[in-house]
Protein backbone atom coordinates (compact mmCIF):
# COMPACT_ATOMS: atom_id res chain seq x y z
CA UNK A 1 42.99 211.99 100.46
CA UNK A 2 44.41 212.56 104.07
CA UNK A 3 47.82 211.37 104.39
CA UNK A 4 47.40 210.69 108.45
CA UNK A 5 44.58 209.06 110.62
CA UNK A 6 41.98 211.22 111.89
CA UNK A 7 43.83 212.45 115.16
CA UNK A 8 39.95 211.86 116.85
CA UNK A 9 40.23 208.87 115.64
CA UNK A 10 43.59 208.03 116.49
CA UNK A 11 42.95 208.66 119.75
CA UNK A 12 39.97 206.16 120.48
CA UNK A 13 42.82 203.37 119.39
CA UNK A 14 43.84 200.67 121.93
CA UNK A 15 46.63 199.64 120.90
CA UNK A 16 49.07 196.27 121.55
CA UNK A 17 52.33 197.05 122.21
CA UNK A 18 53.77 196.78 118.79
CA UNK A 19 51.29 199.47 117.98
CA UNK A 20 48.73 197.18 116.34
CA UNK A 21 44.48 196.65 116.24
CA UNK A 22 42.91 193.60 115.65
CA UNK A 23 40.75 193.94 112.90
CA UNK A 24 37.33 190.61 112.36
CA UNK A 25 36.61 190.88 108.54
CA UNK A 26 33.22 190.15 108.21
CA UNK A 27 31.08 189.27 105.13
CA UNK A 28 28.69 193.03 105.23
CA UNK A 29 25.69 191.10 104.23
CA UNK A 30 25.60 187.36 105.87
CA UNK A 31 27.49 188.07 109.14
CA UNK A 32 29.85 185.38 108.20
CA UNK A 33 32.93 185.60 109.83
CA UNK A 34 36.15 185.70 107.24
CA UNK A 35 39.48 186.20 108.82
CA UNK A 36 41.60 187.91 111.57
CA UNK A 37 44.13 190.29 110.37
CA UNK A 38 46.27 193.31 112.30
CA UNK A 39 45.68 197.16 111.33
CA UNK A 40 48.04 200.31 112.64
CA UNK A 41 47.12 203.76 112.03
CA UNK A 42 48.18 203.61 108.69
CA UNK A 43 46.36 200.10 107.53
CA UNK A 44 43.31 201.94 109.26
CA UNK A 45 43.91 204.98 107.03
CA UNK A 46 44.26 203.11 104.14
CA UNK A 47 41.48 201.15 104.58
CA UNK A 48 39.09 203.91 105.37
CA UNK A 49 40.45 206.31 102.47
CA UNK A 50 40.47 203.24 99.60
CA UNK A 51 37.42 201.17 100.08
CA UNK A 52 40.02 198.06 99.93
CA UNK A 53 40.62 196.20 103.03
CA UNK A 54 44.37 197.15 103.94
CA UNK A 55 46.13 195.04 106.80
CA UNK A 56 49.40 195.30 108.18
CA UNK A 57 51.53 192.10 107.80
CA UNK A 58 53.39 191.15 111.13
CA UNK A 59 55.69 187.72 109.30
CA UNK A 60 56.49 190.24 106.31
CA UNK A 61 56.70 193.99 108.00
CA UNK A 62 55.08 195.42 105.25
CA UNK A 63 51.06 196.20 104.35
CA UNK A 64 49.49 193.87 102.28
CA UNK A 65 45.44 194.83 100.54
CA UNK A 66 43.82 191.66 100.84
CA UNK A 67 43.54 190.51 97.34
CA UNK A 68 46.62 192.52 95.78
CA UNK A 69 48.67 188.67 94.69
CA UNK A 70 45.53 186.37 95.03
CA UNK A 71 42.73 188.53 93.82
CA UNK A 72 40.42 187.81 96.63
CA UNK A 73 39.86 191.39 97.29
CA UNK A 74 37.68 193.10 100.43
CA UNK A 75 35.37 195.76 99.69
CA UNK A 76 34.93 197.62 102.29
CA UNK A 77 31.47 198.61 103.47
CA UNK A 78 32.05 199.97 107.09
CA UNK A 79 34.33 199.38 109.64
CA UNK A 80 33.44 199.86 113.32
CA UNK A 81 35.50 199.83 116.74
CA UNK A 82 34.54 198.40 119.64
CA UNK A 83 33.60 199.91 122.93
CA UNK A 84 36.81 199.15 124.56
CA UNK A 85 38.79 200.99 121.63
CA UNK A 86 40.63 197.92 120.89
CA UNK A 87 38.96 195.63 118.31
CA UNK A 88 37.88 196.62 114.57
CA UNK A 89 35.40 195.43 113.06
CA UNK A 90 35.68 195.53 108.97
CA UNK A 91 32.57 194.72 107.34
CA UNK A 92 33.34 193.76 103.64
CA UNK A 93 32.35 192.42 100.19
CA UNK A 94 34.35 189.37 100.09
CA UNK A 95 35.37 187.93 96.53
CA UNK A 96 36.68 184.72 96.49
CA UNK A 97 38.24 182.95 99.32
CA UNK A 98 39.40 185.01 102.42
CA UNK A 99 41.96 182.46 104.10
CA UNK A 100 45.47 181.87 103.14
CA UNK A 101 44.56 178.38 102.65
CA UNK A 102 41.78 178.56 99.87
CA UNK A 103 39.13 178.64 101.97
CA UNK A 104 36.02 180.78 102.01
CA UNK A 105 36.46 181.69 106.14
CA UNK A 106 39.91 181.44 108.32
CA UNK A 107 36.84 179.82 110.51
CA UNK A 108 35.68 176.67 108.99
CA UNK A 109 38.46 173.94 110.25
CA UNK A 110 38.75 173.04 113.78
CA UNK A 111 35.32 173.36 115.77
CA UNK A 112 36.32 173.08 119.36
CA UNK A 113 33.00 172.39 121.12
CA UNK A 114 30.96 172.12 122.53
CA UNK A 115 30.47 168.99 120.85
């Protein structure tokens, strides 16, 4: 196991200015959208080297696998960037709930329209 991001790779990145990637989780199989969660080189790395969905927590300044406390873990399938370079796209195997708040999808609350 690599202990740095692919320099290629690297490279491709657009990143914000705190260094960071959105990354869409999406369910591999029904296109279901799950969450929205930040990735820097290193969350990429991880997440690419482990399988395990591996984001980069911006209220705690630490990285955080999705399912390490709550056991909703990501399997990874494949994760693909954007054309732009500055969006990830992280197709997993979701177990459980992916939101914070129990749900299945970060997505499910507030439709704003059209109505």
């Amino acid at each position: 196991m690599t202990d740095q991001l692919d320099p290629a790779l690297a490279a491709r990145l657009k990143r914000t200015d705190d260094g960071l990637v959105p990354a869409i989780a999406q369910q591999f199989d029904t296109g279901e959208v799950l969450m929205m969660g930040w990735m820097d080189d290193e969350a990429l790395r991880r997440t690419l080297t482990t399988g395990r969905a591996v984001y980069w927590s911006r209220s705690r300044q630490e990285y955080w696998a999705k399912g390490d406390t709550s056991g909703h873990v990501q399997h990874v399938k494949e994760v693909r960037l954007d054309c732009d370079g500055d969006t990830l796209l992280v197709k997993v195997d979701q177990v459980g709930a992916a939101c914070h708040t129990g749900d299945r999808t970060c997505f499910d609350a507030d439709l704003l329209g059209p109505a």
